[in-house]
N, C-alpha and C. Protein backbone atom coordinates (compact mmCIF):
# COMPACT_ATOMS: atom_id res chain seq x y z
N UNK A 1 0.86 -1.17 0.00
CA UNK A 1 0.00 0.00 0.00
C UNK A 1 0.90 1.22 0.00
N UNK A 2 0.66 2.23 -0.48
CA UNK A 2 1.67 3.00 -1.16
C UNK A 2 0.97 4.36 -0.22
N UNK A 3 1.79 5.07 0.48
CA UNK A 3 0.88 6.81 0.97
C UNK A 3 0.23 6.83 0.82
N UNK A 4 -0.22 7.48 -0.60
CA UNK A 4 -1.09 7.71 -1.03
C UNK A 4 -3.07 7.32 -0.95
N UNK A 5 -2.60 5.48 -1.19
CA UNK A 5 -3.53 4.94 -0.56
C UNK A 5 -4.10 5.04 0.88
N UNK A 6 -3.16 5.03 1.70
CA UNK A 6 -3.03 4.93 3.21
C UNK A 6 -3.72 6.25 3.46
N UNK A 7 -3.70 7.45 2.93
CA UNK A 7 -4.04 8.51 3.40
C UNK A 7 -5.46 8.78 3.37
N UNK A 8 -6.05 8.11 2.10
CA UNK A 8 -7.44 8.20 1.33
C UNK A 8 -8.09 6.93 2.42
N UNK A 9 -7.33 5.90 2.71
CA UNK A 9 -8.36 4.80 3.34
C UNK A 9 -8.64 5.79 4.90
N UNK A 10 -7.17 6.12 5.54
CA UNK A 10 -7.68 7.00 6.61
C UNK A 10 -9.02 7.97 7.03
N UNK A 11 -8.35 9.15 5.72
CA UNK A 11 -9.62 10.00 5.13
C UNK A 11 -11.40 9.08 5.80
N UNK A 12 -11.00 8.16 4.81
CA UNK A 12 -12.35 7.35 4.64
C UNK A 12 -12.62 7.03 5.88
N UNK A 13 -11.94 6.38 6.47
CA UNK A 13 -12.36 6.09 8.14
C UNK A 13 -12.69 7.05 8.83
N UNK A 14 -12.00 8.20 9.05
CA UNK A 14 -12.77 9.09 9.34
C UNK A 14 -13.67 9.63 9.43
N UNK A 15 -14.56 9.98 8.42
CA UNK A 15 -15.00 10.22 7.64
C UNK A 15 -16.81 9.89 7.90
N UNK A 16 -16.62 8.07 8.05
CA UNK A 16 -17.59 7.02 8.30
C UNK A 16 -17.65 7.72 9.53
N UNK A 17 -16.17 7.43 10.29
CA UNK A 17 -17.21 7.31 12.09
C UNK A 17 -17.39 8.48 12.28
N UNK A 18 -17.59 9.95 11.63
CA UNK A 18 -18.35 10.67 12.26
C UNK A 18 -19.36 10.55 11.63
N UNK A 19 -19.46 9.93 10.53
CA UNK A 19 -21.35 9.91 10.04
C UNK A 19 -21.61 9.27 11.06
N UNK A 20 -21.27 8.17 11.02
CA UNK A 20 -21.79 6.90 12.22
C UNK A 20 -22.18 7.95 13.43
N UNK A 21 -21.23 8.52 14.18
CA UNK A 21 -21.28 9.43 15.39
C UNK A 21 -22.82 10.26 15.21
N UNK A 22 -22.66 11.29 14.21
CA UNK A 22 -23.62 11.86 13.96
C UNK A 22 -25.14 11.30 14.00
N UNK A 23 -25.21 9.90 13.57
CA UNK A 23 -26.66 9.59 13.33
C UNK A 23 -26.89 9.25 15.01
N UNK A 24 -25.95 8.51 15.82
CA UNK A 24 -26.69 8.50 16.96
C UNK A 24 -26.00 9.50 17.90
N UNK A 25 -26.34 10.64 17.37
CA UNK A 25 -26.88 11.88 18.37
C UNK A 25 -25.48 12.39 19.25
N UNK A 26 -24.20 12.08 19.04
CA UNK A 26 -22.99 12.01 19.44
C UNK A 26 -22.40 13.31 18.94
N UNK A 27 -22.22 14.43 20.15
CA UNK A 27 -21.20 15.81 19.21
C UNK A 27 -20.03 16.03 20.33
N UNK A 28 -19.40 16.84 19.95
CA UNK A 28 -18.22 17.46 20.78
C UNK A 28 -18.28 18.60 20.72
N UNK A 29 -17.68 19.05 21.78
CA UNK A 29 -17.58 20.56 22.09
C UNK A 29 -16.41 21.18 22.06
N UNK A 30 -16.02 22.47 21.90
CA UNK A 30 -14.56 23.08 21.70
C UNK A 30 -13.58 22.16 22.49
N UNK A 31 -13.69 21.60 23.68
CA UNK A 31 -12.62 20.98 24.18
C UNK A 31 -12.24 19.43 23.44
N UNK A 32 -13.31 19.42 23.29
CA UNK A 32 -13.36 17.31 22.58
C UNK A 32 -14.01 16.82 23.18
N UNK A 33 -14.95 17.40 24.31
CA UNK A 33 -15.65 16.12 25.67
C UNK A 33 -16.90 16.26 24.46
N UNK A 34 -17.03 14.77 24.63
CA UNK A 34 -18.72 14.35 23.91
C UNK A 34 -19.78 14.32 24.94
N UNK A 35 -20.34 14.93 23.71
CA UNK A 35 -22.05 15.10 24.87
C UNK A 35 -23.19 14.46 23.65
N UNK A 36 -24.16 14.64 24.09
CA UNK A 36 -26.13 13.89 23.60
C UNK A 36 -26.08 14.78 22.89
N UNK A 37 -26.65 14.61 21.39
CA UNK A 37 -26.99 15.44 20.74
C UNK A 37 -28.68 15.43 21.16
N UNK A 38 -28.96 14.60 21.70
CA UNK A 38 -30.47 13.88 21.78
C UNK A 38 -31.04 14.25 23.33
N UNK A 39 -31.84 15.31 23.37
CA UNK A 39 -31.70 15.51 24.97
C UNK A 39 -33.53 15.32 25.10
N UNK A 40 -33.66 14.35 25.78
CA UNK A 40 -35.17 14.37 25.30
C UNK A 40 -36.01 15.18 26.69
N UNK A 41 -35.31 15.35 27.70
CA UNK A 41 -35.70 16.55 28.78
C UNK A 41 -35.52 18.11 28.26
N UNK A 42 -34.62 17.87 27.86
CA UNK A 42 -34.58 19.75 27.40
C UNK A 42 -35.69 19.49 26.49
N UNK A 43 -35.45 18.87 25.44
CA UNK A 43 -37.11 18.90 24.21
C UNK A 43 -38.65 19.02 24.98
N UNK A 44 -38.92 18.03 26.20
CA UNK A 44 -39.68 18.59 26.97
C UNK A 44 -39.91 19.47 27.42
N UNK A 45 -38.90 20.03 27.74
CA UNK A 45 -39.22 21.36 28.99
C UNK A 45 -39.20 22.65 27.68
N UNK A 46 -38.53 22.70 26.67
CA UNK A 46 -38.55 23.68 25.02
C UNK A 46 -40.28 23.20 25.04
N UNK A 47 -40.83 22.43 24.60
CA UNK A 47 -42.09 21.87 24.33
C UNK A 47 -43.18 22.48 25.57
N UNK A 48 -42.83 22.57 26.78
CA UNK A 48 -43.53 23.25 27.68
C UNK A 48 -43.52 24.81 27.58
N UNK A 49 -42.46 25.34 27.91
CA UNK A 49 -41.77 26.76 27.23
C UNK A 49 -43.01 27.03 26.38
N UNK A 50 -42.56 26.62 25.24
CA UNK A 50 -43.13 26.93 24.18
C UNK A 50 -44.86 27.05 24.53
N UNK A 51 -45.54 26.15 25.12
CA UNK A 51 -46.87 26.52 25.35
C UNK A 51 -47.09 27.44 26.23
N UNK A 52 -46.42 27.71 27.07
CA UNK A 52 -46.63 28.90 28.48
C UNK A 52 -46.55 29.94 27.61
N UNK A 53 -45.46 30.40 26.43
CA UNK A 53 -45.26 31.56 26.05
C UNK A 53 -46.73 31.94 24.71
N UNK A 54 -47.34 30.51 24.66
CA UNK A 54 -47.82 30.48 23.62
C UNK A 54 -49.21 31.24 24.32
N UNK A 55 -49.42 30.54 25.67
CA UNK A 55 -50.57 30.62 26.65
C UNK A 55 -50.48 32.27 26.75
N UNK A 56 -49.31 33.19 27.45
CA UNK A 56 -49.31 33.84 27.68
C UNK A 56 -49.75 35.45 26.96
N UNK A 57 -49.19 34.75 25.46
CA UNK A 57 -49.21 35.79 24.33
C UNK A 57 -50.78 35.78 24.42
N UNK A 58 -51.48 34.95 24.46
CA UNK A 58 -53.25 34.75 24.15
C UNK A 58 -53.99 35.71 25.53
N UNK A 59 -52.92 35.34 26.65
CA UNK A 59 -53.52 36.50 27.65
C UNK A 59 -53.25 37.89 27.37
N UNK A 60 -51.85 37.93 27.04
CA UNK A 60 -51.91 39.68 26.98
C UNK A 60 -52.64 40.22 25.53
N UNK A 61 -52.92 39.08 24.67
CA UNK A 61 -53.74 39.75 23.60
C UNK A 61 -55.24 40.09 24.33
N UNK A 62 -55.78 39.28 24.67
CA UNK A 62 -57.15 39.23 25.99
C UNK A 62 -57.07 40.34 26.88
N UNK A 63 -55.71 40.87 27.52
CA UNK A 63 -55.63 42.12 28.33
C UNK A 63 -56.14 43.69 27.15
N UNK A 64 -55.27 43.33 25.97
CA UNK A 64 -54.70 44.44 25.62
C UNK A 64 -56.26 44.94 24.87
N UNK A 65 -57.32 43.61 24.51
CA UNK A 65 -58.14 43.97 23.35
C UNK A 65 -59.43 44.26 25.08
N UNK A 66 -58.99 44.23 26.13
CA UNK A 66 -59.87 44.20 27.28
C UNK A 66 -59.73 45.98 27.40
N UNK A 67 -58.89 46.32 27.39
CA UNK A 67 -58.17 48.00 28.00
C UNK A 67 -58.47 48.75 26.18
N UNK A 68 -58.08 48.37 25.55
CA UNK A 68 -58.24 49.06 23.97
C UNK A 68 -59.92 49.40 24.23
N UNK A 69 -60.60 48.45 24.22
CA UNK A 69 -62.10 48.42 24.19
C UNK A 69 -62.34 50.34 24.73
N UNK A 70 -63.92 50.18 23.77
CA UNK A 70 -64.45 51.39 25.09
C UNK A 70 -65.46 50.63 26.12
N UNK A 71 -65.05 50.13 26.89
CA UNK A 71 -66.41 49.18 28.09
C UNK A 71 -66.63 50.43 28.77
N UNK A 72 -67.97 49.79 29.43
CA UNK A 72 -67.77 50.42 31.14
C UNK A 72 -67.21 49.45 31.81
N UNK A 73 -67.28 50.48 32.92
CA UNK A 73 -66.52 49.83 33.92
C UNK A 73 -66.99 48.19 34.48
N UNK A 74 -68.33 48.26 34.51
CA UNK A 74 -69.27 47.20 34.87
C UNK A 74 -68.55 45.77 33.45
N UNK A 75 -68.90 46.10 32.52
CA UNK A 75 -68.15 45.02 31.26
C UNK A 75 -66.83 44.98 32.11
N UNK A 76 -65.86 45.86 32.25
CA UNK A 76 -64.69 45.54 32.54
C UNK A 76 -63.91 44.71 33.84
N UNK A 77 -65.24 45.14 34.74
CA UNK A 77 -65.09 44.22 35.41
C UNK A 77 -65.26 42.30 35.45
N UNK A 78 -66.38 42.15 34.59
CA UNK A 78 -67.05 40.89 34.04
C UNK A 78 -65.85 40.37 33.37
N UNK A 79 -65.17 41.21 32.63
CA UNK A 79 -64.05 40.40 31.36
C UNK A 79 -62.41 40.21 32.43
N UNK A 80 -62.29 41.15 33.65
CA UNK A 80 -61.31 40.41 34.69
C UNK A 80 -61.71 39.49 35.37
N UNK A 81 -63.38 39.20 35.57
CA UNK A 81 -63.22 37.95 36.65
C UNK A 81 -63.15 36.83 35.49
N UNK A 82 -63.68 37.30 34.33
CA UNK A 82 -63.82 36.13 33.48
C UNK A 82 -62.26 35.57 33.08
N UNK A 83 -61.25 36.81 33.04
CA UNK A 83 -59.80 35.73 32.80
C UNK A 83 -59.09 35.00 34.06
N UNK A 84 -59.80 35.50 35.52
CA UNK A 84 -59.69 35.17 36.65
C UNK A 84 -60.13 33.49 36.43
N UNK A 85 -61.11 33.77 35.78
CA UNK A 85 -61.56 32.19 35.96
C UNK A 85 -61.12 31.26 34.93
N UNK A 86 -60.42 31.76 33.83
CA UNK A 86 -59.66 30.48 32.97
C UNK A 86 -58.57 30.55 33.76
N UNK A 87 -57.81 31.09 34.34
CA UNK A 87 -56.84 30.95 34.97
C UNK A 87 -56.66 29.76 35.63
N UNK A 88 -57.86 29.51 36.20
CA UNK A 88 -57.48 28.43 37.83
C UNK A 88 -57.88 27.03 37.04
């Protein structure tokens, strides 16, 4: 086997085991320590996140179209107990 070869089969090995690495969820970080690419708690808790902020945006749209309004006071009161009560 001549360099040349030797360098290209290397290459190639290489090459493989980080595909290989890659498909099951295997990365490194600036130092070299390997970590999960696959974190299925953080995806949970992103997945929760994500609905609270989703929840939240729907309240302050509900605040903002509550105060924009012209009510009386009497409506305005009805439309705070009423987000009082999806709340709980």
């Amino acid at each position: 086997m001549n360099p040349f070869e030797m360098v290209i089969a290397i290459v190639a090995i290489v090459t493989i085991g980080g595909i290989i690495r890659a498909r099951m969820g295997v990365g490194r970080d600036n130092q070299g320590n390997e970590f999960s690419l696959r974190n299925d708690a953080a995806a949970a808790e992103n997945r929760q996140l994500r609905e609270d902020i989703r929840g939240l945006k729907e309240r302050i749209a509900v605040l903002e179209r509550v105060i924009t309004d012209t009510n009386t006071s009497s409506t305005l009161d009805r439309e705070i107990e009423k987000l009082r009560d999806t709340d709980r």
